[in-house]
N, C-alpha and C. Protein backbone atom coordinates (compact mmCIF):
# COMPACT_ATOMS: atom_id res chain seq x y z
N UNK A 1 -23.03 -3.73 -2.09
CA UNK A 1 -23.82 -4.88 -2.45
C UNK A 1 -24.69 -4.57 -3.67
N UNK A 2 -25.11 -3.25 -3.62
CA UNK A 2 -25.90 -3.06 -4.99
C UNK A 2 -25.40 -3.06 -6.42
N UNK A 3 -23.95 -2.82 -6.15
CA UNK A 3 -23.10 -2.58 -7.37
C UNK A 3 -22.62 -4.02 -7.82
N UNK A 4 -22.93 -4.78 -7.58
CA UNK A 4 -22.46 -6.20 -8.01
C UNK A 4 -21.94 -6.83 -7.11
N UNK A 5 -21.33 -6.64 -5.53
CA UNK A 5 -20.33 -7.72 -4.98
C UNK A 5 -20.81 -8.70 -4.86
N UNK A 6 -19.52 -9.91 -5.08
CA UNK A 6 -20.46 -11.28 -4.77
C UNK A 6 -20.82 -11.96 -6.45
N UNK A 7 -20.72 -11.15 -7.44
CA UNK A 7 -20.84 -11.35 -8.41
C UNK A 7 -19.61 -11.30 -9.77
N UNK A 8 -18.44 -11.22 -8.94
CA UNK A 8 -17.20 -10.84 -9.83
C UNK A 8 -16.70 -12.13 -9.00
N UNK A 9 -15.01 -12.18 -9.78
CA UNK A 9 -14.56 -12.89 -9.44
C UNK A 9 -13.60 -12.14 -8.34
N UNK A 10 -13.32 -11.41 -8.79
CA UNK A 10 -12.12 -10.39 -7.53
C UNK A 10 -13.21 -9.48 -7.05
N UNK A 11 -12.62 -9.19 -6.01
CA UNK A 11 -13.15 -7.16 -5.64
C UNK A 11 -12.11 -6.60 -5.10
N UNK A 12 -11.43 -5.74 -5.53
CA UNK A 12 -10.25 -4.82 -4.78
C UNK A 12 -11.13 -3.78 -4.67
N UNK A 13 -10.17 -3.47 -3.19
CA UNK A 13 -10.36 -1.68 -3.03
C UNK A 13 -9.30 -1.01 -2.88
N UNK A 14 -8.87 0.16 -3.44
CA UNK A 14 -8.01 0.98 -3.85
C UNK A 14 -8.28 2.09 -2.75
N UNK A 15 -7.44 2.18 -1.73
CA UNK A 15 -7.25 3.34 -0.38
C UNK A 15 -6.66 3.70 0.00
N UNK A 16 -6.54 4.98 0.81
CA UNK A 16 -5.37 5.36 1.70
C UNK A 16 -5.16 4.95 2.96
N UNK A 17 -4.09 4.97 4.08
CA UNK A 17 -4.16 3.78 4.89
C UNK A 17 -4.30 4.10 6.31
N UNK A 18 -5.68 5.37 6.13
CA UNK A 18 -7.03 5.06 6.82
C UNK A 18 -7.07 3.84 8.07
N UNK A 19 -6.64 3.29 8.88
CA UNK A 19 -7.06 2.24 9.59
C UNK A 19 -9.29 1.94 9.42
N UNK A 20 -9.50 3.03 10.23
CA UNK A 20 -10.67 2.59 9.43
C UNK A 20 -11.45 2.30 8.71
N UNK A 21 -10.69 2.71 7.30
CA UNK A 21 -11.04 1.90 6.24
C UNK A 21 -11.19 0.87 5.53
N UNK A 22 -9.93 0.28 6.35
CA UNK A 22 -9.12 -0.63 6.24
C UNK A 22 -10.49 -1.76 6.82
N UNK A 23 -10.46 -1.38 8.37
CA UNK A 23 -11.34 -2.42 9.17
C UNK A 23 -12.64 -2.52 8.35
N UNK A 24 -13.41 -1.35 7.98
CA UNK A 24 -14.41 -1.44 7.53
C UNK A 24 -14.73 -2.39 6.04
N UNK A 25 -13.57 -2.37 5.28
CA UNK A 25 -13.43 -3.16 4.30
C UNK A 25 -13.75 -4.68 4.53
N UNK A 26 -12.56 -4.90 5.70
CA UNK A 26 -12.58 -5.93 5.84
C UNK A 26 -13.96 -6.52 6.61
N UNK A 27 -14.63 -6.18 7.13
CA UNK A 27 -15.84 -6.02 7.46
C UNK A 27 -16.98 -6.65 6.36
N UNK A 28 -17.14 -5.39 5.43
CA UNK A 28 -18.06 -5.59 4.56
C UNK A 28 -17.86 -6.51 3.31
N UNK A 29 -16.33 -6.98 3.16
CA UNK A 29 -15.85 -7.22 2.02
C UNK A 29 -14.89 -8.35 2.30
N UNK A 30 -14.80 -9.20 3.41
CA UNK A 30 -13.98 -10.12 3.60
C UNK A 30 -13.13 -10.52 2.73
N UNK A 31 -13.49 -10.76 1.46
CA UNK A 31 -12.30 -11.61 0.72
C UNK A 31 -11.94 -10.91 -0.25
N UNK A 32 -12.16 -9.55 0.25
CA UNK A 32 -11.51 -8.32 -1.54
C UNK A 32 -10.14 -8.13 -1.03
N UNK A 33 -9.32 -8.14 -1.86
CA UNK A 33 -8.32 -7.59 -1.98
C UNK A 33 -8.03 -5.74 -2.16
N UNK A 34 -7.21 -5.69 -0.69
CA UNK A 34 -7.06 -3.97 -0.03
C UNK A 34 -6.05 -3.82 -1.39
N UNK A 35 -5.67 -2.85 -1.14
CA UNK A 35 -4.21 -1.88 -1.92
C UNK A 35 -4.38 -0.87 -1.59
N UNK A 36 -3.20 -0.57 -1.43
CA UNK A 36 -2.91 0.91 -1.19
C UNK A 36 -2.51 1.75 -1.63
N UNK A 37 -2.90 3.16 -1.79
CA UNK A 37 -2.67 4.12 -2.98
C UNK A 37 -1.17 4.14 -2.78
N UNK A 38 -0.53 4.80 -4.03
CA UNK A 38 0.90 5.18 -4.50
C UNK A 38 1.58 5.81 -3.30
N UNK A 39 0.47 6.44 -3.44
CA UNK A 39 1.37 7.81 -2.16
C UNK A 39 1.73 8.01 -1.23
N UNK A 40 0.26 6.63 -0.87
CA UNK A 40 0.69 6.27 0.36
C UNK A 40 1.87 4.99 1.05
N UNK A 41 1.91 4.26 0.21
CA UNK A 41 3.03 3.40 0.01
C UNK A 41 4.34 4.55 0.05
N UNK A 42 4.27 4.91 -0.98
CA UNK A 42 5.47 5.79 -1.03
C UNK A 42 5.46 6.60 0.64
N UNK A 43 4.94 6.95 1.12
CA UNK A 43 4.97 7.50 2.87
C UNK A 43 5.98 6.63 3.32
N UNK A 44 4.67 5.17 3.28
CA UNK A 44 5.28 4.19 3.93
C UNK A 44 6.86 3.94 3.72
N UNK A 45 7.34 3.71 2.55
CA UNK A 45 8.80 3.10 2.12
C UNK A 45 9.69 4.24 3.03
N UNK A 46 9.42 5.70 3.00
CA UNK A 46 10.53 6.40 3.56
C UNK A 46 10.78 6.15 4.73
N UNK A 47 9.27 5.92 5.16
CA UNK A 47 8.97 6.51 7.05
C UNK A 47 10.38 4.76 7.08
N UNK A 48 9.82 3.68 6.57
CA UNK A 48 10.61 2.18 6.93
C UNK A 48 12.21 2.58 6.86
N UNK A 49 12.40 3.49 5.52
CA UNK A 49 13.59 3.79 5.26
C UNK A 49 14.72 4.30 6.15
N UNK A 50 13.82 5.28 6.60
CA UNK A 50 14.30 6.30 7.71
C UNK A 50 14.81 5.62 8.84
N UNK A 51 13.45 4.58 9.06
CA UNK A 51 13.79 3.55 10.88
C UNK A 51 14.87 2.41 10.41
N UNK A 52 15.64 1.74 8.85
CA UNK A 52 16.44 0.98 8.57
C UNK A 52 17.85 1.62 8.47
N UNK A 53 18.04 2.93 7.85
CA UNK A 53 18.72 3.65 7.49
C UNK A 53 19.23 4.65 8.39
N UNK A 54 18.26 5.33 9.17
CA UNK A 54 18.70 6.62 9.95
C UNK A 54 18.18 7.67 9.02
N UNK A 55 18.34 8.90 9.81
CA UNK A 55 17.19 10.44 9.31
C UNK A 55 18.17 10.88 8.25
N UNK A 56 19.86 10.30 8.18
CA UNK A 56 20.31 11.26 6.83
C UNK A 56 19.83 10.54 5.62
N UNK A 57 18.90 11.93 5.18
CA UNK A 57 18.90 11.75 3.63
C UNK A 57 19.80 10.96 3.06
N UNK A 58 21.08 11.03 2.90
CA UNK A 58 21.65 10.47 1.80
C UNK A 58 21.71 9.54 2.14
N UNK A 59 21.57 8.62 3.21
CA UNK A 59 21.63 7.50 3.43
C UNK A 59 20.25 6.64 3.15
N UNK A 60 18.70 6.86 4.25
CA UNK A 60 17.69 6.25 3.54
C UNK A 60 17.06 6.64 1.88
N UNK A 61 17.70 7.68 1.45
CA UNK A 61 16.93 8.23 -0.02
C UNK A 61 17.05 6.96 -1.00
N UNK A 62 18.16 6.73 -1.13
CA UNK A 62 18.75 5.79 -2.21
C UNK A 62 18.03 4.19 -2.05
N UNK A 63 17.77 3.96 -0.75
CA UNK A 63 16.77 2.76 -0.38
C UNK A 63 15.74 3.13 -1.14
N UNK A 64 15.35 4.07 -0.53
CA UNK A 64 13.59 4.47 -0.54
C UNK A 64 13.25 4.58 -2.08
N UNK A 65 14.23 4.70 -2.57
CA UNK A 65 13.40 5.55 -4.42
C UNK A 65 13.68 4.59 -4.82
N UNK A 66 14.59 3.24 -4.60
CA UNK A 66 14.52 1.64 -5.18
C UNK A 66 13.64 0.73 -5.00
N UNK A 67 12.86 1.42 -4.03
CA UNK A 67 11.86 0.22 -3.29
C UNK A 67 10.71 1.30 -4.33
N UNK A 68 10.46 2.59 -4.25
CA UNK A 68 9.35 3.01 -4.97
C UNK A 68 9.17 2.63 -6.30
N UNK A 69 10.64 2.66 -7.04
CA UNK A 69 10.52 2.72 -8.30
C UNK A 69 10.00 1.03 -8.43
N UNK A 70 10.55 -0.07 -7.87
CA UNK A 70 10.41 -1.25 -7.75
C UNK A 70 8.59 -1.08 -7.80
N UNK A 71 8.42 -0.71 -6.65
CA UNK A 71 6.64 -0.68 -6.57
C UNK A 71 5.90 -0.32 -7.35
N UNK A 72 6.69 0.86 -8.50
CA UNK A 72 5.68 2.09 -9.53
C UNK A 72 5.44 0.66 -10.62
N UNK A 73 6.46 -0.16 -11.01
CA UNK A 73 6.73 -1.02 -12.04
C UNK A 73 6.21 -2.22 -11.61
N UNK A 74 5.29 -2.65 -10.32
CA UNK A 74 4.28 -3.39 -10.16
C UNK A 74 5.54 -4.41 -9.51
N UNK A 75 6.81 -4.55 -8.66
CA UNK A 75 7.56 -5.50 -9.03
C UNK A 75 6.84 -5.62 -7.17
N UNK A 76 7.63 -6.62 -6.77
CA UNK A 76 7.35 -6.88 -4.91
C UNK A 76 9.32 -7.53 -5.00
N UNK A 77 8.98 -7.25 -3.53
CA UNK A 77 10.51 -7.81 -2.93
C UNK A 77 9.71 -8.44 -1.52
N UNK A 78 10.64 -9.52 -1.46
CA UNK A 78 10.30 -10.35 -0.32
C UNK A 78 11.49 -9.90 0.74
């Protein structure tokens, strides 16, 4: 609150995916927009990959590094 919120038009917060961070955000910050760091996205896409695909590598890898590279380049898939 001291740093300006309430006074911009956006507020993002940039995190890792922390659940309690998450809550606490949403808490203090109702209408900011979360995101989630690179890295952790990137976790996320394999761990999804893995449960769409199955544990062989060669099978979820080729998902997973299309959906990252998609994400590095700001793109979304529905």
């Amino acid at each position: 609150m001291r740093n300006g919120y309430g006074r911009f038009k956006e507020t993002v917060i940039h995190s890792g995916r922390a659940a309690w961070i998450r809550n606490r955000c949403g808490e203090l910050f109702p209408d900011a927009v979360q995101i989630l760091d690179f890295y952790h996205l990137s976790e996320n896409i394999y761990c999804f990959s893995k449960y769409l695909h199955g544990e062989d590598p060669q099978n979820y890898t080729p998902w997973a590094e299309e959906m990252r590279a998609l994400a590095k380049d700001g793109n979304t898939v529905a």
